[in-house]
PDB file of N, CA and C in Angstrom:
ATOM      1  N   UNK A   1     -45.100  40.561  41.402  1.00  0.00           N
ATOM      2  CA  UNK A   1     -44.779  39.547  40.426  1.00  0.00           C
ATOM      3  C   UNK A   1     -45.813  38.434  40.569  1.00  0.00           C
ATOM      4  N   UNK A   2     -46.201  37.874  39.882  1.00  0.00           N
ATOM      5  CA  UNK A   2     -47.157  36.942  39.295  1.00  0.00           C
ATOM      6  C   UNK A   2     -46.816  35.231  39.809  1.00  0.00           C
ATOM      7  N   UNK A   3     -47.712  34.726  39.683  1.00  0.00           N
ATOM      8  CA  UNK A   3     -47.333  33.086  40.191  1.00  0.00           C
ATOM      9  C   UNK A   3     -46.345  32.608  38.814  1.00  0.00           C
ATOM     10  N   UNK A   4     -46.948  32.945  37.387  1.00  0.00           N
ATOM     11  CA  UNK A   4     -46.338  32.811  35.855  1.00  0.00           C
ATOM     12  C   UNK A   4     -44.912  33.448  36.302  1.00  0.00           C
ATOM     13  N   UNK A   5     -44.931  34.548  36.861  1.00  0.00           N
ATOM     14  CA  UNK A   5     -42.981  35.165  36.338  1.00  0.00           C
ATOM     15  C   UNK A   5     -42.510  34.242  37.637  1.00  0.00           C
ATOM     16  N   UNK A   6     -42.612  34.182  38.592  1.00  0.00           N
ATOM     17  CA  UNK A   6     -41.866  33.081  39.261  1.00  0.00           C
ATOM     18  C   UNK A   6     -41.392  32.196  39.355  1.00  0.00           C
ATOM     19  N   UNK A   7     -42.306  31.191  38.637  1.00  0.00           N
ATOM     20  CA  UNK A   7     -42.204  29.821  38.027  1.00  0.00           C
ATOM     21  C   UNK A   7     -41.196  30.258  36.764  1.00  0.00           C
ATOM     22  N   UNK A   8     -41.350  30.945  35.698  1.00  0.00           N
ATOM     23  CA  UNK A   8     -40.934  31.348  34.673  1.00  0.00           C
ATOM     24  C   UNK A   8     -39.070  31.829  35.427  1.00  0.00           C
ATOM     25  N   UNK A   9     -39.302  32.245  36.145  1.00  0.00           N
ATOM     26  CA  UNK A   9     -37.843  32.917  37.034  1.00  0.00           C
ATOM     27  C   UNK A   9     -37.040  31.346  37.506  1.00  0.00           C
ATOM     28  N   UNK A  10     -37.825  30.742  38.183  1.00  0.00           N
ATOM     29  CA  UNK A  10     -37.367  29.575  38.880  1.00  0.00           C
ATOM     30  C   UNK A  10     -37.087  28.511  37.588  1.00  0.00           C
ATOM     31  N   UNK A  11     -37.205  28.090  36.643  1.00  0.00           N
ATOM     32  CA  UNK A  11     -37.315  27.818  34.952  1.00  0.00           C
ATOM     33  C   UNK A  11     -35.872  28.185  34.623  1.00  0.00           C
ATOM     34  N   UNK A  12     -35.846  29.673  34.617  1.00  0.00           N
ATOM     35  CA  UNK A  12     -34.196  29.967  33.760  1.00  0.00           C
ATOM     36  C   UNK A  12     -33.166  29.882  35.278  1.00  0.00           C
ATOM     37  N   UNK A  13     -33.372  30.078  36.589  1.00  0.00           N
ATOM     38  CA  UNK A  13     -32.331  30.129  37.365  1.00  0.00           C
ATOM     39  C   UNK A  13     -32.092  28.608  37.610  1.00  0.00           C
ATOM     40  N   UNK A  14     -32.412  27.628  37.771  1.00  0.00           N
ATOM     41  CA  UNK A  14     -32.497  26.632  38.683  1.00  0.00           C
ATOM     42  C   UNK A  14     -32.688  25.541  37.798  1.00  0.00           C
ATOM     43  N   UNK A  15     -33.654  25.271  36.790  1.00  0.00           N
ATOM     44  CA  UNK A  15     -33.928  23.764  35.738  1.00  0.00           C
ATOM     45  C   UNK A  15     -32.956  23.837  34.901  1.00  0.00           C
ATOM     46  N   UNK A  16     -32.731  24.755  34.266  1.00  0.00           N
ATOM     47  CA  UNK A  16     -31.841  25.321  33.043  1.00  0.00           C
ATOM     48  C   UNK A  16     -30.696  24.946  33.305  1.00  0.00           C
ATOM     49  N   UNK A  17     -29.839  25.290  33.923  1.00  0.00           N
ATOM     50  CA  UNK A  17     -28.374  25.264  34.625  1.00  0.00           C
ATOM     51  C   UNK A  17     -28.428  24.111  34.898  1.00  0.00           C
ATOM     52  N   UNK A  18     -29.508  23.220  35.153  1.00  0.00           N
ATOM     53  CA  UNK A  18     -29.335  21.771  35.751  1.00  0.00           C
ATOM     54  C   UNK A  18     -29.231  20.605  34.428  1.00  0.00           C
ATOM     55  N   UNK A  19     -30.056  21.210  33.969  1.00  0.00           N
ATOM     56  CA  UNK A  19     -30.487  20.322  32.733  1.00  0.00           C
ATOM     57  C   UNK A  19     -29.091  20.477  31.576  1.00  0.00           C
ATOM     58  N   UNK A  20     -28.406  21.907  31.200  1.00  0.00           N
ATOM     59  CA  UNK A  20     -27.184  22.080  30.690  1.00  0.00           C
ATOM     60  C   UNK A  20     -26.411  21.081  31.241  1.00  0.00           C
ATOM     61  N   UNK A  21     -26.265  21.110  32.734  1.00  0.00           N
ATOM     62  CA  UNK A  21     -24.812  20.220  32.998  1.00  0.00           C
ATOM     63  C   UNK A  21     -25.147  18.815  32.428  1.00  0.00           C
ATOM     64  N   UNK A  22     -26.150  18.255  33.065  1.00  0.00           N
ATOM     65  CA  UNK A  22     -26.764  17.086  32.396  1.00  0.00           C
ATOM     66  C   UNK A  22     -26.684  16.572  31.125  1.00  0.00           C
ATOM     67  N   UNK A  23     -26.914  17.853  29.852  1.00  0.00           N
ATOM     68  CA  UNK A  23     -26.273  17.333  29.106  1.00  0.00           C
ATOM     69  C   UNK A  23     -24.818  17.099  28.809  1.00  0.00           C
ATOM     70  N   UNK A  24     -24.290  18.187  29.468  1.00  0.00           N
ATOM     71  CA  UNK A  24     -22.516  18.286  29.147  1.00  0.00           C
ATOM     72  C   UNK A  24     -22.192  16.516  29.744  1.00  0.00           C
ATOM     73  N   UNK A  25     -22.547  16.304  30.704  1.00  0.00           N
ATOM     74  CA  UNK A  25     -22.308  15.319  31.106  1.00  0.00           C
ATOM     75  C   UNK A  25     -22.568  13.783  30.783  1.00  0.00           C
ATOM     76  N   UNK A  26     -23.715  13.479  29.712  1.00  0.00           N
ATOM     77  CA  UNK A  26     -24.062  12.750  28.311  1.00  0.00           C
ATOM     78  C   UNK A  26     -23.153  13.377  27.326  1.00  0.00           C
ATOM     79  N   UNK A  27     -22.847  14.268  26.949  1.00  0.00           N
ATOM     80  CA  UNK A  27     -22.394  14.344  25.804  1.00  0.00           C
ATOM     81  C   UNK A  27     -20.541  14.040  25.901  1.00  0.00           C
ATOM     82  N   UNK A  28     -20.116  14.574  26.716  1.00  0.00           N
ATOM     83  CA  UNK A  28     -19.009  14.386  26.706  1.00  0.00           C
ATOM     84  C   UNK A  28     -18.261  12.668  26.812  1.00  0.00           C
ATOM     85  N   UNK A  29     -19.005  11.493  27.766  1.00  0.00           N
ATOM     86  CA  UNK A  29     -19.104  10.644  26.750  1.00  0.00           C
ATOM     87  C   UNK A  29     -19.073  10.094  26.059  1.00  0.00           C
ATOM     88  N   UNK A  30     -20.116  10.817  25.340  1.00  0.00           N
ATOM     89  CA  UNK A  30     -20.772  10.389  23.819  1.00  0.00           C
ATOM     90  C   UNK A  30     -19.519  10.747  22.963  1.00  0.00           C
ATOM     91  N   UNK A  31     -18.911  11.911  23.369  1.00  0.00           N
ATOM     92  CA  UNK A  31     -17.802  12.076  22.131  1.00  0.00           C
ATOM     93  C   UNK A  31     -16.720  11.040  21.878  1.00  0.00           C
ATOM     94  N   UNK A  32     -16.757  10.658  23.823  1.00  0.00           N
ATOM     95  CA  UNK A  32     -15.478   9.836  23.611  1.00  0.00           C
ATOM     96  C   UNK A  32     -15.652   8.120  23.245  1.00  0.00           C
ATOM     97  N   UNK A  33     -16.720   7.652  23.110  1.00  0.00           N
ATOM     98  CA  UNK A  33     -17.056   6.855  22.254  1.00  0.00           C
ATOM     99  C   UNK A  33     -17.262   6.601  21.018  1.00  0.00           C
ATOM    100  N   UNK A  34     -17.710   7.570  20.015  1.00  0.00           N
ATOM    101  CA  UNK A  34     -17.846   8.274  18.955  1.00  0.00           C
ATOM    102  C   UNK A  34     -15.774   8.027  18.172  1.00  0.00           C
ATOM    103  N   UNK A  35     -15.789   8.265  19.367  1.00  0.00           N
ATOM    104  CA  UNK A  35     -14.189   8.920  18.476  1.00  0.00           C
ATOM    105  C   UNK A  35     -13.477   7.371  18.607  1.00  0.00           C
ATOM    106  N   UNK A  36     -13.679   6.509  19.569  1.00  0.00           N
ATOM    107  CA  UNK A  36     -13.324   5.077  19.807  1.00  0.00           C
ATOM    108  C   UNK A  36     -14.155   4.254  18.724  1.00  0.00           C
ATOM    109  N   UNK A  37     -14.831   4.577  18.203  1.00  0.00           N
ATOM    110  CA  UNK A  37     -15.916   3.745  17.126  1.00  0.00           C
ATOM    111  C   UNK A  37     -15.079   4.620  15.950  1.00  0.00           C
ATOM    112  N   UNK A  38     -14.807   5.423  15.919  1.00  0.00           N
ATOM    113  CA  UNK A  38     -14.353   5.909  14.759  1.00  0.00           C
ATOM    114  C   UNK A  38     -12.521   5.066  14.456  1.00  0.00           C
ATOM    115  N   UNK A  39     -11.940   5.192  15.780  1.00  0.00           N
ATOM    116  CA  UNK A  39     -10.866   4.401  15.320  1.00  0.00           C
ATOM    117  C   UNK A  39     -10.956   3.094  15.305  1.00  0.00           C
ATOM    118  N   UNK A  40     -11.544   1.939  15.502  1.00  0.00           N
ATOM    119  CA  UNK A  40     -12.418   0.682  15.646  1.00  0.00           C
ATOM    120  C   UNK A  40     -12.027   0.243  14.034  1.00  0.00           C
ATOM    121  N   UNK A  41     -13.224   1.704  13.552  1.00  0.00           N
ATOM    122  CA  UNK A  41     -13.747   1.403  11.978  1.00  0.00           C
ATOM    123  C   UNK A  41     -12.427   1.739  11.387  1.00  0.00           C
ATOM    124  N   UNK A  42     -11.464   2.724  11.467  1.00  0.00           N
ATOM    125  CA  UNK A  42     -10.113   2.752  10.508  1.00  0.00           C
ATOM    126  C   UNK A  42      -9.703   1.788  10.722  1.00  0.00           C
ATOM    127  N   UNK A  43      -9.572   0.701  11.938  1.00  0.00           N
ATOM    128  CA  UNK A  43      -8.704  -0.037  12.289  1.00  0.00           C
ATOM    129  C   UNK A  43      -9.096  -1.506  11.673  1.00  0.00           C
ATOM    130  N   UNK A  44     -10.463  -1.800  11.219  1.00  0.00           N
ATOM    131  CA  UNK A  44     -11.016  -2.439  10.389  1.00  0.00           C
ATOM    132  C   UNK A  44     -10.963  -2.009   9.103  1.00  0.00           C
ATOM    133  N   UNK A  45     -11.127  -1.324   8.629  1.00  0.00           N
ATOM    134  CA  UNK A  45     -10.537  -1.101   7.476  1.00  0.00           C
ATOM    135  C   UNK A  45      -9.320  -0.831   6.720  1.00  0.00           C
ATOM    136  N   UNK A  46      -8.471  -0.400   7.907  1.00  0.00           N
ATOM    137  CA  UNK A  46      -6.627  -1.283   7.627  1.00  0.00           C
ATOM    138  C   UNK A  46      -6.494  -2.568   7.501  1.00  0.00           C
ATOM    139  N   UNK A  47      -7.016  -3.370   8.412  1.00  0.00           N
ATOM    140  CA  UNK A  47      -7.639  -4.754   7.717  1.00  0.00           C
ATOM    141  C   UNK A  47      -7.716  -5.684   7.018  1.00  0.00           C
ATOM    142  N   UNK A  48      -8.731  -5.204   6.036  1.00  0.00           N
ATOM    143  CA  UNK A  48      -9.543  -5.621   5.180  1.00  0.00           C
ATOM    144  C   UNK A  48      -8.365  -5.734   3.973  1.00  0.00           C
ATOM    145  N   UNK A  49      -7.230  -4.898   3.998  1.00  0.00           N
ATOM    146  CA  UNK A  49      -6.212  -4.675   2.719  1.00  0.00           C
ATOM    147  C   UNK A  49      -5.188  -5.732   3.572  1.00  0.00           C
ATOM    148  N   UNK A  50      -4.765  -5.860   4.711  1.00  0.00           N
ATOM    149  CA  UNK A  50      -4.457  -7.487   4.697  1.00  0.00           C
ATOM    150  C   UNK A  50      -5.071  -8.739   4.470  1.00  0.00           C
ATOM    151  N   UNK A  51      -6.033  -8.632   4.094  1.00  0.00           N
ATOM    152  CA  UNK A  51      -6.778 -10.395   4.244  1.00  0.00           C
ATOM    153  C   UNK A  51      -6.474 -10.423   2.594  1.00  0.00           C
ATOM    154  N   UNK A  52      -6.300  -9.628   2.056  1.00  0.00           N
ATOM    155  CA  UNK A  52      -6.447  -9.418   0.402  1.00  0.00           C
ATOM    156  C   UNK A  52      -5.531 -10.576  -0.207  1.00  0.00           C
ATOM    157  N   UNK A  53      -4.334 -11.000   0.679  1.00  0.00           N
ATOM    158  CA  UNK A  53      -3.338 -11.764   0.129  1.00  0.00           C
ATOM    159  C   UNK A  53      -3.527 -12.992   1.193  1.00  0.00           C
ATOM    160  N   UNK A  54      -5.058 -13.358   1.608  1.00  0.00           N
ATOM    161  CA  UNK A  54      -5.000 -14.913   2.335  1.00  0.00           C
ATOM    162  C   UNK A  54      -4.906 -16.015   1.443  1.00  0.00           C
ATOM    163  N   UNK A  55      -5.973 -15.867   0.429  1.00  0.00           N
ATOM    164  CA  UNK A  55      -6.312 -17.167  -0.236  1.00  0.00           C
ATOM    165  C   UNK A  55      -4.456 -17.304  -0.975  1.00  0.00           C
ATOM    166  N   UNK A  56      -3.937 -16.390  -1.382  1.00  0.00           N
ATOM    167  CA  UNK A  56      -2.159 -17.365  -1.470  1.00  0.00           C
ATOM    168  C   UNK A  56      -1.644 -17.434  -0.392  1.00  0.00           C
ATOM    169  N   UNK A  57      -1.657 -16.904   0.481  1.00  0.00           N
ATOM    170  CA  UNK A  57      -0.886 -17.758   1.466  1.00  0.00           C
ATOM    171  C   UNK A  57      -1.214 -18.717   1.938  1.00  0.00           C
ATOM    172  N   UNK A  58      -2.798 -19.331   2.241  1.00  0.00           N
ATOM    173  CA  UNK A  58      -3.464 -20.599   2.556  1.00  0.00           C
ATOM    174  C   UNK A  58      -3.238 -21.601   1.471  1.00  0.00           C
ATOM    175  N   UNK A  59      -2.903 -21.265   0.282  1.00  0.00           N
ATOM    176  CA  UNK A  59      -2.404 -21.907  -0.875  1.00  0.00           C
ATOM    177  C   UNK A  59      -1.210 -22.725  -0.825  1.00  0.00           C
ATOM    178  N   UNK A  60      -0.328 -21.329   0.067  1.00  0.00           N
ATOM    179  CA  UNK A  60       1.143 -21.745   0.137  1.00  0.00           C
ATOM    180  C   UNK A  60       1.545 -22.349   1.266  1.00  0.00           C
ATOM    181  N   UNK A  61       0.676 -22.531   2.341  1.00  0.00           N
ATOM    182  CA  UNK A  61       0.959 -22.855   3.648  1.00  0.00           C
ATOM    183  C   UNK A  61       0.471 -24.873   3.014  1.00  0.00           C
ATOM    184  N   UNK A  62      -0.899 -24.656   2.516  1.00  0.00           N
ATOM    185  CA  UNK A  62      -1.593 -26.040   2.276  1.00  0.00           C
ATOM    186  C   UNK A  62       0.040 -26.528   1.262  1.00  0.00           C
ATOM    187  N   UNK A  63       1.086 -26.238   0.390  1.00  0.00           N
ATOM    188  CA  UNK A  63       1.569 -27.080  -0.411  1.00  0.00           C
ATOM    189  C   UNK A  63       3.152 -27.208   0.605  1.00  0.00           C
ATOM    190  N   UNK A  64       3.310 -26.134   1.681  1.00  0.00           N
ATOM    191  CA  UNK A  64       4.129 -26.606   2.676  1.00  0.00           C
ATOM    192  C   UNK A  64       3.769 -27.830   3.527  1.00  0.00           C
ATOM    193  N   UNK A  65       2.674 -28.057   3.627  1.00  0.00           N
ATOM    194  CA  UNK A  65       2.122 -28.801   4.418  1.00  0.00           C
ATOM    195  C   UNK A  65       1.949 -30.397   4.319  1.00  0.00           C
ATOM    196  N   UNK A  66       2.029 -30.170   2.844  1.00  0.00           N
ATOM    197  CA  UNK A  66       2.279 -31.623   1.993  1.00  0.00           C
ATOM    198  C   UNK A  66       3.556 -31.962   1.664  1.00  0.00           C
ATOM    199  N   UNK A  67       4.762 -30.854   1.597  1.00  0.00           N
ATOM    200  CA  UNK A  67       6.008 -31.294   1.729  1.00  0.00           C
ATOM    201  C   UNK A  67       6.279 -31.833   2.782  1.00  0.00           C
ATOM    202  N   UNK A  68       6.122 -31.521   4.107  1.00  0.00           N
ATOM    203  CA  UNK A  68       6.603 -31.669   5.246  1.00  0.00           C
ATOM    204  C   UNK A  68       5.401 -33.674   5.715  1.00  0.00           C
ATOM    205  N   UNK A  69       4.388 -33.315   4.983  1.00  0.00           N
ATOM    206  CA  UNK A  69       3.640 -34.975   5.402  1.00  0.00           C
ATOM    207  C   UNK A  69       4.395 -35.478   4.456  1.00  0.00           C
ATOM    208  N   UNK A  70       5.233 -35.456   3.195  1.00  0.00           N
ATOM    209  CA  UNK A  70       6.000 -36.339   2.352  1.00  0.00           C
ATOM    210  C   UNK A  70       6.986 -36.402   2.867  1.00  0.00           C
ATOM    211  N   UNK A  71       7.776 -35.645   3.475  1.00  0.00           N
ATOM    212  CA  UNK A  71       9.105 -35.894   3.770  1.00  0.00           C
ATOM    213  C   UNK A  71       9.230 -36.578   5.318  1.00  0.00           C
ATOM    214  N   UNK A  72       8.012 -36.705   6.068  1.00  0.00           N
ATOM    215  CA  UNK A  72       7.742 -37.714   7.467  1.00  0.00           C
ATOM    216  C   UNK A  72       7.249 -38.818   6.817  1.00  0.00           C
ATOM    217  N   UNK A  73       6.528 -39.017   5.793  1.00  0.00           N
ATOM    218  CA  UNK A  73       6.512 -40.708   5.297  1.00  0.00           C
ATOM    219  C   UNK A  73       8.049 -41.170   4.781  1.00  0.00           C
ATOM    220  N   UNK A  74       8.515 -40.155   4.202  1.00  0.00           N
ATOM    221  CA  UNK A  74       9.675 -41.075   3.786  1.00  0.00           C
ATOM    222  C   UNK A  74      10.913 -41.379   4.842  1.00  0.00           C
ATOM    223  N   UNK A  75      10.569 -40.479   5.866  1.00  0.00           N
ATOM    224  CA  UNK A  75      11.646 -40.603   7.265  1.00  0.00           C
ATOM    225  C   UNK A  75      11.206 -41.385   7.601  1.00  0.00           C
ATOM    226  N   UNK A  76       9.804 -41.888   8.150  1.00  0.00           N
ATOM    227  CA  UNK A  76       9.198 -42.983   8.978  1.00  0.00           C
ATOM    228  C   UNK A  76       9.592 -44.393   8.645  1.00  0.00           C
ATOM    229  N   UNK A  77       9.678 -44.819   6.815  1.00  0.00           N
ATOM    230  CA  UNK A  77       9.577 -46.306   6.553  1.00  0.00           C
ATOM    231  C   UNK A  77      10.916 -46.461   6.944  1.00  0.00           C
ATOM    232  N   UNK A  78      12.335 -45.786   6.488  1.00  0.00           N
ATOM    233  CA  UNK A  78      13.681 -46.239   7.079  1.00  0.00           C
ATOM    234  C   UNK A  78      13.974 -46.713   8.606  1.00  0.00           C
ATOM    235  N   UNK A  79      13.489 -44.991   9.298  1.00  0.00           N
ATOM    236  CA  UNK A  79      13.157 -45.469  10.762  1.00  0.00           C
ATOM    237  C   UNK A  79      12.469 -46.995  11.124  1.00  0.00           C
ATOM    238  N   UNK A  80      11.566 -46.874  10.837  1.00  0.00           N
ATOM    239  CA  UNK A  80      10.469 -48.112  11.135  1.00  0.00           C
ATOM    240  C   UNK A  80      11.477 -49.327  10.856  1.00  0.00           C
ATOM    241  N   UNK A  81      11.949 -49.759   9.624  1.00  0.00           N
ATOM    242  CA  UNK A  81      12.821 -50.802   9.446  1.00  0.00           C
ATOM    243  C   UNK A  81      14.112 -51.020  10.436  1.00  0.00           C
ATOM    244  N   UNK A  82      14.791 -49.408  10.781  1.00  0.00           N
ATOM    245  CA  UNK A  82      15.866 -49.946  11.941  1.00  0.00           C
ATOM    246  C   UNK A  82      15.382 -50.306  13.222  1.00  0.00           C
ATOM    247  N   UNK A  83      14.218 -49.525  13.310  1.00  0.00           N
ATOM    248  CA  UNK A  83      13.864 -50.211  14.732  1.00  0.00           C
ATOM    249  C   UNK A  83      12.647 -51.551  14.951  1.00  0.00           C
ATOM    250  N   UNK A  84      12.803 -51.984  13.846  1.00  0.00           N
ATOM    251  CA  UNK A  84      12.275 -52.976  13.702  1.00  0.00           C
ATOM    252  C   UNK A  84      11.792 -54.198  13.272  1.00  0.00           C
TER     253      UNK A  84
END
């Protein structure tokens, strides 16, 4: 046998088998990130169909917000007069 089939022998017994696991061992991984980026992105895009109804509720929160500062001015001036 030749210096070529040896090297060529030592190639498929020994690099090959090494280099396979190597990848199994990147790839597997890779899948399970892949599949975590994949639920990430559904989970952002479930989302996106709640924000759809912010601008009324920031609407409705801003005209709660002015009931509740009207109805502490008008508690405050009575208060203020008994205690003072």
């Amino acid at each position: 046998m030749s210096l070529w089939g040896i090297g060529n022998l030592i190639l498929l017994v020994v690099i090959v088998p090494v280099l396979v696991a190597l990848l199994n061992m990147v790839l597997g991984p890779l899948e399970r990130i892949r599949g975590a980026a994949d639920d990430a992105l559904a989970g952002g895009v479930a989302l996106i169909g709640e924000l759809d109804a912010t601008p009324k509720q920031l609407k409705k929160t801003e005209a709660v917000i002015a009931d509740v500062a009207n109805g502490a001015v008008r508690y405050a001036g009575p208060v203020s007069k008994l205690l003072g």
